[in-house]
PDB file of N, CA and C in Angstrom:
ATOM      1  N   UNK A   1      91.620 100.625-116.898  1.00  0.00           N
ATOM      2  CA  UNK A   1      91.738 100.977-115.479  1.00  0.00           C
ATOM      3  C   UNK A   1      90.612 101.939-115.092  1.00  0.00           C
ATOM      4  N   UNK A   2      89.858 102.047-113.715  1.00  0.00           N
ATOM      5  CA  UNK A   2      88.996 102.635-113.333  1.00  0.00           C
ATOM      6  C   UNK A   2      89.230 103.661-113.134  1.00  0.00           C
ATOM      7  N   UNK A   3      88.454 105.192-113.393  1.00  0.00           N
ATOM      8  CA  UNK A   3      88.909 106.591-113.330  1.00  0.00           C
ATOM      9  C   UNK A   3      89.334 106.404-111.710  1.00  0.00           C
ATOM     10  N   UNK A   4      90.163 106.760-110.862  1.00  0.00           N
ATOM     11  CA  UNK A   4      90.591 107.367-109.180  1.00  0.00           C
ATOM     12  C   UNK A   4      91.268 108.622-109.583  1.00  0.00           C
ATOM     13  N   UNK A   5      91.018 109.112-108.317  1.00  0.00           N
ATOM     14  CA  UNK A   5      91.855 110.321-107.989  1.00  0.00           C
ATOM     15  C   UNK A   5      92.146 110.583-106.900  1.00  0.00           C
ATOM     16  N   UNK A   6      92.925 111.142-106.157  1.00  0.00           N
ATOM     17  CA  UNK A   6      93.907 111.290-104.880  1.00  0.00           C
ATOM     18  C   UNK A   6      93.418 113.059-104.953  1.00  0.00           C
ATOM     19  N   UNK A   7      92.717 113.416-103.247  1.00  0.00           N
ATOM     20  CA  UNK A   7      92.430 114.402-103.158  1.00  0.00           C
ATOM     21  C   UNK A   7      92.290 114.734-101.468  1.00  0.00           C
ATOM     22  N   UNK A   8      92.688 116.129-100.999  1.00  0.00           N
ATOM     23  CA  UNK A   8      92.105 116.019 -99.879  1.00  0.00           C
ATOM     24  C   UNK A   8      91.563 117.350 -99.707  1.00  0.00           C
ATOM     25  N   UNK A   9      91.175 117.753 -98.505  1.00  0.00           N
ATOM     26  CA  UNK A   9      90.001 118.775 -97.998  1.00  0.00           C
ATOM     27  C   UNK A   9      90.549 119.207 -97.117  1.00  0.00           C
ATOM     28  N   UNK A  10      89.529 120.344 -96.858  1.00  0.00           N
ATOM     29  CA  UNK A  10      89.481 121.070 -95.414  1.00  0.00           C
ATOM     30  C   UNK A  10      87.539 121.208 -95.559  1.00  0.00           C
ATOM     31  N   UNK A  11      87.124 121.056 -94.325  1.00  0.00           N
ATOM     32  CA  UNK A  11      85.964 120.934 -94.136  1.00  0.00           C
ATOM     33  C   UNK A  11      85.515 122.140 -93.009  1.00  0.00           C
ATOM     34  N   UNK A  12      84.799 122.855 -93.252  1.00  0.00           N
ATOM     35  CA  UNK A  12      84.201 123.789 -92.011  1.00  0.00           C
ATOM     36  C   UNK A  12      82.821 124.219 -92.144  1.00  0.00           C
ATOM     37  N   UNK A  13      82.441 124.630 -90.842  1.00  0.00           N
ATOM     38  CA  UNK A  13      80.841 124.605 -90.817  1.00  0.00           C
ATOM     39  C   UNK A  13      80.252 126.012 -91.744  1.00  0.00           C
ATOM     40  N   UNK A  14      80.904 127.052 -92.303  1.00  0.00           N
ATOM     41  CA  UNK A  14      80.578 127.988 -92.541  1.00  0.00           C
ATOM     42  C   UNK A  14      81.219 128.563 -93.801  1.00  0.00           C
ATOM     43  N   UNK A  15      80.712 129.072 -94.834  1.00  0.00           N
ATOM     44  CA  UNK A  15      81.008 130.116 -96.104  1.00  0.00           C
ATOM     45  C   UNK A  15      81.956 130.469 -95.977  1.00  0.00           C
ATOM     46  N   UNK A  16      82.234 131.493 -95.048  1.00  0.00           N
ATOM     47  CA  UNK A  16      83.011 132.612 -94.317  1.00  0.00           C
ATOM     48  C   UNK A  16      83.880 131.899 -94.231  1.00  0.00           C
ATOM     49  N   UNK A  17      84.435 131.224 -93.187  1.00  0.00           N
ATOM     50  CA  UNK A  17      85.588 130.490 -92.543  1.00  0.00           C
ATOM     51  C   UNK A  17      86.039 129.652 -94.064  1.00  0.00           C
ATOM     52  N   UNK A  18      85.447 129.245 -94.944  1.00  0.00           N
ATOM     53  CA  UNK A  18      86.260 128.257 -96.238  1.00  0.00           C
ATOM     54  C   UNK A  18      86.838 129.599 -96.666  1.00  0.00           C
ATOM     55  N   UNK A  19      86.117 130.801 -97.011  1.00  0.00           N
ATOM     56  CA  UNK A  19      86.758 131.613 -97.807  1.00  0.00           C
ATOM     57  C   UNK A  19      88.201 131.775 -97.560  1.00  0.00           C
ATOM     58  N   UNK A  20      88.223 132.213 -96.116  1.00  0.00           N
ATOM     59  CA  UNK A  20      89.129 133.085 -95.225  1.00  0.00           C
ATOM     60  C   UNK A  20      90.378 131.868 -95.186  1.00  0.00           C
ATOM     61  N   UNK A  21      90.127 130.644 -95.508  1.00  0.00           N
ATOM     62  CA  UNK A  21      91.136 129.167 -94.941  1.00  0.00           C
ATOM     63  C   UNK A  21      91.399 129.504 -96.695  1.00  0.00           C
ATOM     64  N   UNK A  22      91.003 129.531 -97.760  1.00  0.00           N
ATOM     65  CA  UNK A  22      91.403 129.494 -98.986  1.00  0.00           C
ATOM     66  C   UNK A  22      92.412 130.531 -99.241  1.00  0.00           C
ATOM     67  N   UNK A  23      91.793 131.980 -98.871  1.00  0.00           N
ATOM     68  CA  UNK A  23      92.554 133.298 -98.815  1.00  0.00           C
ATOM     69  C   UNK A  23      94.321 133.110 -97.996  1.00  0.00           C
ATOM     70  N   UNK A  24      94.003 132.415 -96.939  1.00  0.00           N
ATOM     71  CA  UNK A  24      95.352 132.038 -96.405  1.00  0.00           C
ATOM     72  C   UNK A  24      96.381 130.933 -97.047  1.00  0.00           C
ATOM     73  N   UNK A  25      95.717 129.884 -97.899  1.00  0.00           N
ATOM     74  CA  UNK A  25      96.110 129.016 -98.446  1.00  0.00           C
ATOM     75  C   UNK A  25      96.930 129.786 -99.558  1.00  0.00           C
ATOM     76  N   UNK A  26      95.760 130.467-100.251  1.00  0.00           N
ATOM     77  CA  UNK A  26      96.723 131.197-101.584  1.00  0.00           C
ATOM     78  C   UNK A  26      97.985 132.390-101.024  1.00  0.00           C
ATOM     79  N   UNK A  27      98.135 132.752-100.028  1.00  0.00           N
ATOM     80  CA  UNK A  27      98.520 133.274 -99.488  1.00  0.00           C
ATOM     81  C   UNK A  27      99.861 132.766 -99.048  1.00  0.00           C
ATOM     82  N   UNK A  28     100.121 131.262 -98.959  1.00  0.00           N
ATOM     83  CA  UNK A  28     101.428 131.083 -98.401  1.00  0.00           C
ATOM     84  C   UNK A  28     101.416 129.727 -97.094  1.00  0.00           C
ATOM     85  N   UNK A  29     100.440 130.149 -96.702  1.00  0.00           N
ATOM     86  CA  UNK A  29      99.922 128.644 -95.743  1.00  0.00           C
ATOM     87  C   UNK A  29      99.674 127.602 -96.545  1.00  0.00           C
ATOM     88  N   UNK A  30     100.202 126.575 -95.382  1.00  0.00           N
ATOM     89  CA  UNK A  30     100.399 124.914 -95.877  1.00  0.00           C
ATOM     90  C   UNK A  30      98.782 124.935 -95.935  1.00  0.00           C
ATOM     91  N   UNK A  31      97.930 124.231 -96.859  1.00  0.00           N
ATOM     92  CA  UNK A  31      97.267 123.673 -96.852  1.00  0.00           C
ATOM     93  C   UNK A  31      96.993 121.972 -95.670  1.00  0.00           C
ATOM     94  N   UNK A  32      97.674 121.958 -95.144  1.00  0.00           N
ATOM     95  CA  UNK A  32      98.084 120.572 -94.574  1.00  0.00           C
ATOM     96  C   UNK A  32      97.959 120.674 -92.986  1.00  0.00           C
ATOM     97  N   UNK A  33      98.541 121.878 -92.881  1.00  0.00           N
ATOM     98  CA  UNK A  33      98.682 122.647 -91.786  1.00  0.00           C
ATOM     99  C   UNK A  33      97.400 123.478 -91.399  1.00  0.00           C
ATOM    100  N   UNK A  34      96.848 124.157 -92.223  1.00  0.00           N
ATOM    101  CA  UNK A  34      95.362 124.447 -92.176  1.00  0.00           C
ATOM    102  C   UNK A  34      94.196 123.012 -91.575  1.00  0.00           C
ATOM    103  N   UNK A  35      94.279 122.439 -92.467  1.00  0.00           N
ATOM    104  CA  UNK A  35      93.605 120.639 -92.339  1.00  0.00           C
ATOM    105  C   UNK A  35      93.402 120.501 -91.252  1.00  0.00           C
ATOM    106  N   UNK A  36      95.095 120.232 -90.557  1.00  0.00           N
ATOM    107  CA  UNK A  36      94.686 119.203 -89.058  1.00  0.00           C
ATOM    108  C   UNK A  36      94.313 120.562 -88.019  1.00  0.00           C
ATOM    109  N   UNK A  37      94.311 122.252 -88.436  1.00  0.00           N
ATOM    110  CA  UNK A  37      93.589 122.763 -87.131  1.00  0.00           C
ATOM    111  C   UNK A  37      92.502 122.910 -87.238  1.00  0.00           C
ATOM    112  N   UNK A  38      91.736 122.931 -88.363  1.00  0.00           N
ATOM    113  CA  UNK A  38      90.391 123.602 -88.837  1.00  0.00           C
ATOM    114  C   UNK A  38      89.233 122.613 -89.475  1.00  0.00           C
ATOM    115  N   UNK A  39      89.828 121.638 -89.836  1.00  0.00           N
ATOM    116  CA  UNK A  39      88.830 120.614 -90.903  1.00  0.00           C
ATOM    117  C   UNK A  39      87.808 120.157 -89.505  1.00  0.00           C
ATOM    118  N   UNK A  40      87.048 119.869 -89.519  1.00  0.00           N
ATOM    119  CA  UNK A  40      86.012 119.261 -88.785  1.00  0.00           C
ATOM    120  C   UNK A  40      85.777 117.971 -89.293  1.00  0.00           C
ATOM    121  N   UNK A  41      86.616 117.085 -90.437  1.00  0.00           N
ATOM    122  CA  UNK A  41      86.459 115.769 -91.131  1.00  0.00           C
ATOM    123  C   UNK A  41      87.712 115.088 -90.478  1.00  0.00           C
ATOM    124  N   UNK A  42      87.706 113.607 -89.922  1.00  0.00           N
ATOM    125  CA  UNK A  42      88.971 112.861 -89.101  1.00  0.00           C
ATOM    126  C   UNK A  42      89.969 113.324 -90.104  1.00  0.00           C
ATOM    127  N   UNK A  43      89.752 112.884 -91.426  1.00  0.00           N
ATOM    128  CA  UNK A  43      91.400 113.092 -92.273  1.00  0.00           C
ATOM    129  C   UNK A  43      92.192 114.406 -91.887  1.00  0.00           C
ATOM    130  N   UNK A  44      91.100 115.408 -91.534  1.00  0.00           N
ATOM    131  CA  UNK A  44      92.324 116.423 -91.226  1.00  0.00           C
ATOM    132  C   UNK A  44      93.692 115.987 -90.313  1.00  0.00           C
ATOM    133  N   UNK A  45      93.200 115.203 -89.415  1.00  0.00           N
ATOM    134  CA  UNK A  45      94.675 114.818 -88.687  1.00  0.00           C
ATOM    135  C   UNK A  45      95.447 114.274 -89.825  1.00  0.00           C
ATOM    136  N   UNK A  46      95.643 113.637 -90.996  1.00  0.00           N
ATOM    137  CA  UNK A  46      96.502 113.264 -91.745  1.00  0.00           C
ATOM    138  C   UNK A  46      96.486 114.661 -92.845  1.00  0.00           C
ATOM    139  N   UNK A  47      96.192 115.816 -92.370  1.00  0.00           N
ATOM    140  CA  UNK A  47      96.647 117.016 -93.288  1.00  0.00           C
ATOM    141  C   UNK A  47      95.491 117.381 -94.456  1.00  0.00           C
ATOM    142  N   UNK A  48      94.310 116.682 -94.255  1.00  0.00           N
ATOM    143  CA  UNK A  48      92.953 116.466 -95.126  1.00  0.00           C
ATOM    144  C   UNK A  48      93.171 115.380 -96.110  1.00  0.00           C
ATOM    145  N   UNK A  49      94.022 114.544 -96.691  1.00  0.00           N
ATOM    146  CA  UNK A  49      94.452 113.227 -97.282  1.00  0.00           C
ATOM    147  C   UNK A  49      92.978 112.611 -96.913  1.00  0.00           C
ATOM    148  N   UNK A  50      92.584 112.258 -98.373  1.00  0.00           N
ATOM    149  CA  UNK A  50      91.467 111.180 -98.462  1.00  0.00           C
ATOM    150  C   UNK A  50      91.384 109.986 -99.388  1.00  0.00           C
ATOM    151  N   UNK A  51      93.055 110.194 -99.326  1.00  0.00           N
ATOM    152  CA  UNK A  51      93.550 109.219-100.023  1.00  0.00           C
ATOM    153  C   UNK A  51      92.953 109.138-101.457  1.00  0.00           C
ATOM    154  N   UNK A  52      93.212 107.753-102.160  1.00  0.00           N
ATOM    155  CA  UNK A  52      92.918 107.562-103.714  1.00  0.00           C
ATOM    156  C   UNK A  52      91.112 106.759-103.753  1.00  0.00           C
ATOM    157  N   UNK A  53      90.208 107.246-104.356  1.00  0.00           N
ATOM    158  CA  UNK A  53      88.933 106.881-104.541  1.00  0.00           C
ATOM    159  C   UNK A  53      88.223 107.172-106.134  1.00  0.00           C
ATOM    160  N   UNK A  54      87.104 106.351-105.926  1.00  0.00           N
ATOM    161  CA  UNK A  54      86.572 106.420-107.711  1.00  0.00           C
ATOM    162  C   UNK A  54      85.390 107.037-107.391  1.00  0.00           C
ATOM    163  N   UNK A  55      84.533 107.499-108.686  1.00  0.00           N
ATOM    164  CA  UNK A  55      83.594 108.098-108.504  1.00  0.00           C
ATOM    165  C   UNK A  55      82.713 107.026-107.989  1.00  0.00           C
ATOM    166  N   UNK A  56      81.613 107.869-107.473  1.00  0.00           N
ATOM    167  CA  UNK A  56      80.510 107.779-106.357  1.00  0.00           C
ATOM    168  C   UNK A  56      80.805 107.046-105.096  1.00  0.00           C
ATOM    169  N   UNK A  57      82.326 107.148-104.511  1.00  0.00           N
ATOM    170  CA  UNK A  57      82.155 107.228-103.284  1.00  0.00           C
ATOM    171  C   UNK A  57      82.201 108.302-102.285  1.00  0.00           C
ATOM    172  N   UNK A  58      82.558 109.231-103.367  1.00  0.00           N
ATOM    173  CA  UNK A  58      82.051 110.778-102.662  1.00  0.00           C
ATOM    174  C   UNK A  58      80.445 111.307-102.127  1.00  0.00           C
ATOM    175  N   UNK A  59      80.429 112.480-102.415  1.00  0.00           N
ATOM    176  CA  UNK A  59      79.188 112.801-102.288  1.00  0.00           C
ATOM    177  C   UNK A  59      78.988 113.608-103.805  1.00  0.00           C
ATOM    178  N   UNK A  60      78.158 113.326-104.666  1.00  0.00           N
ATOM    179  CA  UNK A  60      78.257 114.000-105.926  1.00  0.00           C
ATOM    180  C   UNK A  60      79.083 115.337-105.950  1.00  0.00           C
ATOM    181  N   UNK A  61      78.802 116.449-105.014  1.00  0.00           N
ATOM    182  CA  UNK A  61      79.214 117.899-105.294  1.00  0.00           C
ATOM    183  C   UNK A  61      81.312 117.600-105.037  1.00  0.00           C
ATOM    184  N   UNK A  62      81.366 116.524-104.729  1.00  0.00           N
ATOM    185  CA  UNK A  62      83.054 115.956-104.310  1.00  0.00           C
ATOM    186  C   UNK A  62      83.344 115.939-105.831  1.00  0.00           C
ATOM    187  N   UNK A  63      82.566 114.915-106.519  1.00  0.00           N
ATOM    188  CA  UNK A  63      82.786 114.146-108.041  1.00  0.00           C
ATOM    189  C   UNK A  63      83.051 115.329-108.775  1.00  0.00           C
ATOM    190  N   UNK A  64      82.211 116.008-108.951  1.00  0.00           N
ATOM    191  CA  UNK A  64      81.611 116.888-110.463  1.00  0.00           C
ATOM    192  C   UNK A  64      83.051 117.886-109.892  1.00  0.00           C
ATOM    193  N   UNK A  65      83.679 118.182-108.675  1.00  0.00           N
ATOM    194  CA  UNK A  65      85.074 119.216-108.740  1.00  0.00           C
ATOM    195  C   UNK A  65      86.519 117.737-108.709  1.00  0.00           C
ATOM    196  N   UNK A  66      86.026 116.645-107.971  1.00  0.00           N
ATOM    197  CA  UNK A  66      87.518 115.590-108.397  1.00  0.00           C
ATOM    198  C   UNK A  66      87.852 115.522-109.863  1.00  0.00           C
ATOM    199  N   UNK A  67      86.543 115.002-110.128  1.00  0.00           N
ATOM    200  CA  UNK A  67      86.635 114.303-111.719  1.00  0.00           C
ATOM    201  C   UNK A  67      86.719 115.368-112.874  1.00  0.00           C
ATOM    202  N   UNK A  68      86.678 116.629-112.704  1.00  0.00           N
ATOM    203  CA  UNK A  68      86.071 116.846-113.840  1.00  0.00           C
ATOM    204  C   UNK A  68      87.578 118.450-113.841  1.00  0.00           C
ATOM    205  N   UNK A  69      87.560 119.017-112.725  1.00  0.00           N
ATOM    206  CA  UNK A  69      88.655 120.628-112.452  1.00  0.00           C
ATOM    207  C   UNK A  69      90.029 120.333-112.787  1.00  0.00           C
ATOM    208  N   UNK A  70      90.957 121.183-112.152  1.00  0.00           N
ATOM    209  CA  UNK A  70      92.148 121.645-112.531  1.00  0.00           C
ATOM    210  C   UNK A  70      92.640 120.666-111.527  1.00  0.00           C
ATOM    211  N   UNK A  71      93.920 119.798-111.795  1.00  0.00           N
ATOM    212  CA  UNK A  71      94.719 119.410-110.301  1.00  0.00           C
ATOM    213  C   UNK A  71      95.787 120.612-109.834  1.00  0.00           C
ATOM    214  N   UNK A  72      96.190 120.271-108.687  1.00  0.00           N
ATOM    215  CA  UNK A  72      97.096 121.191-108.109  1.00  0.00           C
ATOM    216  C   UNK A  72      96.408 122.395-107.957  1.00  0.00           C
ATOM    217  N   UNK A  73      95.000 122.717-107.678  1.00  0.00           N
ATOM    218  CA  UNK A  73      94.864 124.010-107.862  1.00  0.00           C
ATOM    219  C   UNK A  73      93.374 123.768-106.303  1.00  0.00           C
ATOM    220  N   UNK A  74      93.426 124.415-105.174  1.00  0.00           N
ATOM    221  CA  UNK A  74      92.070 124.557-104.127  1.00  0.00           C
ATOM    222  C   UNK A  74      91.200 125.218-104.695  1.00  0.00           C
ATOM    223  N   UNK A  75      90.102 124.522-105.056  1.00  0.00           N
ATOM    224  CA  UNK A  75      88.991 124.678-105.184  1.00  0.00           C
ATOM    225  C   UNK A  75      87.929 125.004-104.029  1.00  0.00           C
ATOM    226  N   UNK A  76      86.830 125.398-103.998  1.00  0.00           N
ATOM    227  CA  UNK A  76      86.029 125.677-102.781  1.00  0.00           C
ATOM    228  C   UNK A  76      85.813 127.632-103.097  1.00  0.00           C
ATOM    229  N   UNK A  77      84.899 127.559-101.736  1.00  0.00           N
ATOM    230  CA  UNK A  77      84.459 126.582-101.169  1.00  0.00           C
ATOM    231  C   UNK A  77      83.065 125.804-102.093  1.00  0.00           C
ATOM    232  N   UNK A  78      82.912 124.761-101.511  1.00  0.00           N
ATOM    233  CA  UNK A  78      82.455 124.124-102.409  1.00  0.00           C
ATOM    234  C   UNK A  78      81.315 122.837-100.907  1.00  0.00           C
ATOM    235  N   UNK A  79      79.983 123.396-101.131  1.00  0.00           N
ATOM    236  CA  UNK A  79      79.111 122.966-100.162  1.00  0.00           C
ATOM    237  C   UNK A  79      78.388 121.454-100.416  1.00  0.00           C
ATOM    238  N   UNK A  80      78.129 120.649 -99.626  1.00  0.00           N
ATOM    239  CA  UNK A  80      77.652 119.831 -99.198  1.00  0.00           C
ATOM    240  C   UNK A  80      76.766 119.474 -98.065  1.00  0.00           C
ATOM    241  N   UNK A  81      76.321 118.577 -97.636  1.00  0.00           N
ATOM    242  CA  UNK A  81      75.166 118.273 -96.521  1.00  0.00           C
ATOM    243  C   UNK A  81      76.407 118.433 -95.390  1.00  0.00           C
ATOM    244  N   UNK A  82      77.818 118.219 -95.521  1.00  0.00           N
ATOM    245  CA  UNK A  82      78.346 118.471 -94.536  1.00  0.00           C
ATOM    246  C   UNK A  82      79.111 119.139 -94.100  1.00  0.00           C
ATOM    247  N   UNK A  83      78.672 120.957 -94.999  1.00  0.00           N
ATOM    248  CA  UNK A  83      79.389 121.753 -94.241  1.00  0.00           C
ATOM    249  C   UNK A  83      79.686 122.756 -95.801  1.00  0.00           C
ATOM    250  N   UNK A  84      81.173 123.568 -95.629  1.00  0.00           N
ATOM    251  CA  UNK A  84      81.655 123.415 -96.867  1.00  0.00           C
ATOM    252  C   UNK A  84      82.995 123.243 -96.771  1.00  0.00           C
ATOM    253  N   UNK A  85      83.569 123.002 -97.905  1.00  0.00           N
ATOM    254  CA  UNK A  85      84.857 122.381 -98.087  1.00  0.00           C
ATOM    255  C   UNK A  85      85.800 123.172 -99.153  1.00  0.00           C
ATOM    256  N   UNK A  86      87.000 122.824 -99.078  1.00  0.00           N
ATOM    257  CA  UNK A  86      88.404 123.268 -99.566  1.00  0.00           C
ATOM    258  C   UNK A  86      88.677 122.147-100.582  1.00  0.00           C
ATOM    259  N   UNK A  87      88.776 122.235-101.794  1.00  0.00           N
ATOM    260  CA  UNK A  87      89.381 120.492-101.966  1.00  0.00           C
ATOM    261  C   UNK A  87      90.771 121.012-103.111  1.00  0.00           C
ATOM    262  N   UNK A  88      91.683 120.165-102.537  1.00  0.00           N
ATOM    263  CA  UNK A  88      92.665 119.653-104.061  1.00  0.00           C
ATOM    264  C   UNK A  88      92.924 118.660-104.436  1.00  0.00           C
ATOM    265  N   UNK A  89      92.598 118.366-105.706  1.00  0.00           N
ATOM    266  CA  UNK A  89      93.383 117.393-106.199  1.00  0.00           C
ATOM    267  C   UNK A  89      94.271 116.973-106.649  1.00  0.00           C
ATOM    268  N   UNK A  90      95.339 116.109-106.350  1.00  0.00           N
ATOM    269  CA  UNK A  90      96.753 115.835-105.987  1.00  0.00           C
ATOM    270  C   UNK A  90      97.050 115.000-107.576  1.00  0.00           C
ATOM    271  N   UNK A  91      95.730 114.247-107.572  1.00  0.00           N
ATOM    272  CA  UNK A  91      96.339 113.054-109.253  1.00  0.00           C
ATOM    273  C   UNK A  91      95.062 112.439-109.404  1.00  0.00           C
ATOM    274  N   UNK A  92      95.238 111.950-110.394  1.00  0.00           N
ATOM    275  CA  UNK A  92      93.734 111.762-110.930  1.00  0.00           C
ATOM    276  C   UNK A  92      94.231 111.008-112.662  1.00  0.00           C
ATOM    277  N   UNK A  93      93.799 109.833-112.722  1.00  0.00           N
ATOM    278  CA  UNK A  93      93.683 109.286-114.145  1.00  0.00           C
ATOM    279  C   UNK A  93      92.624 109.576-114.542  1.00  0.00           C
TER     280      UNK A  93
END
């Protein structure tokens, strides 16, 4: 079977603002609930859900924290060409 993993995000234009969305996350806030006010990526309306995918349909800096980190645990922030991001991963073979 092909490696997938089930993961979603929060996406924002700035350092600052991932920190401060992580700090609240560990803190007691839904991650989900964060998503659909703050992500700047469509999935946030489904709570940042990016559903189940294999490597390289991310953007590498997605891969090297899906494939490789802790599940159940927000990672970030964690930068890309589009911004930076929040990510967890939910499951992963």
């Amino acid at each position: 079977m092909a490696k997938q993993a089930h993961a979603r995000h929060i996406l924002v234009t700035t350092r600052g603002q991932c920190q401060d969305l992580k700090n609240q996350i560990e803190s007691g806030t839904e991650f989900s609930e964060l998503a659909a006010k703050y992500s700047k990526c469509p999935s946030g309306k489904q709570g940042g859900d990016l559903g189940t995918f294999g490597p390289g349909q991310m953007v590498p800096e997605f891969d090297t924290v899906v494939f490789n980190d802790e599940i159940g645990v927000v990672h970030g922030p964690v930068k890309t060409q589009f911004g930076y991001h929040l990510l967890e991963i939910l499951s992963r073979n």
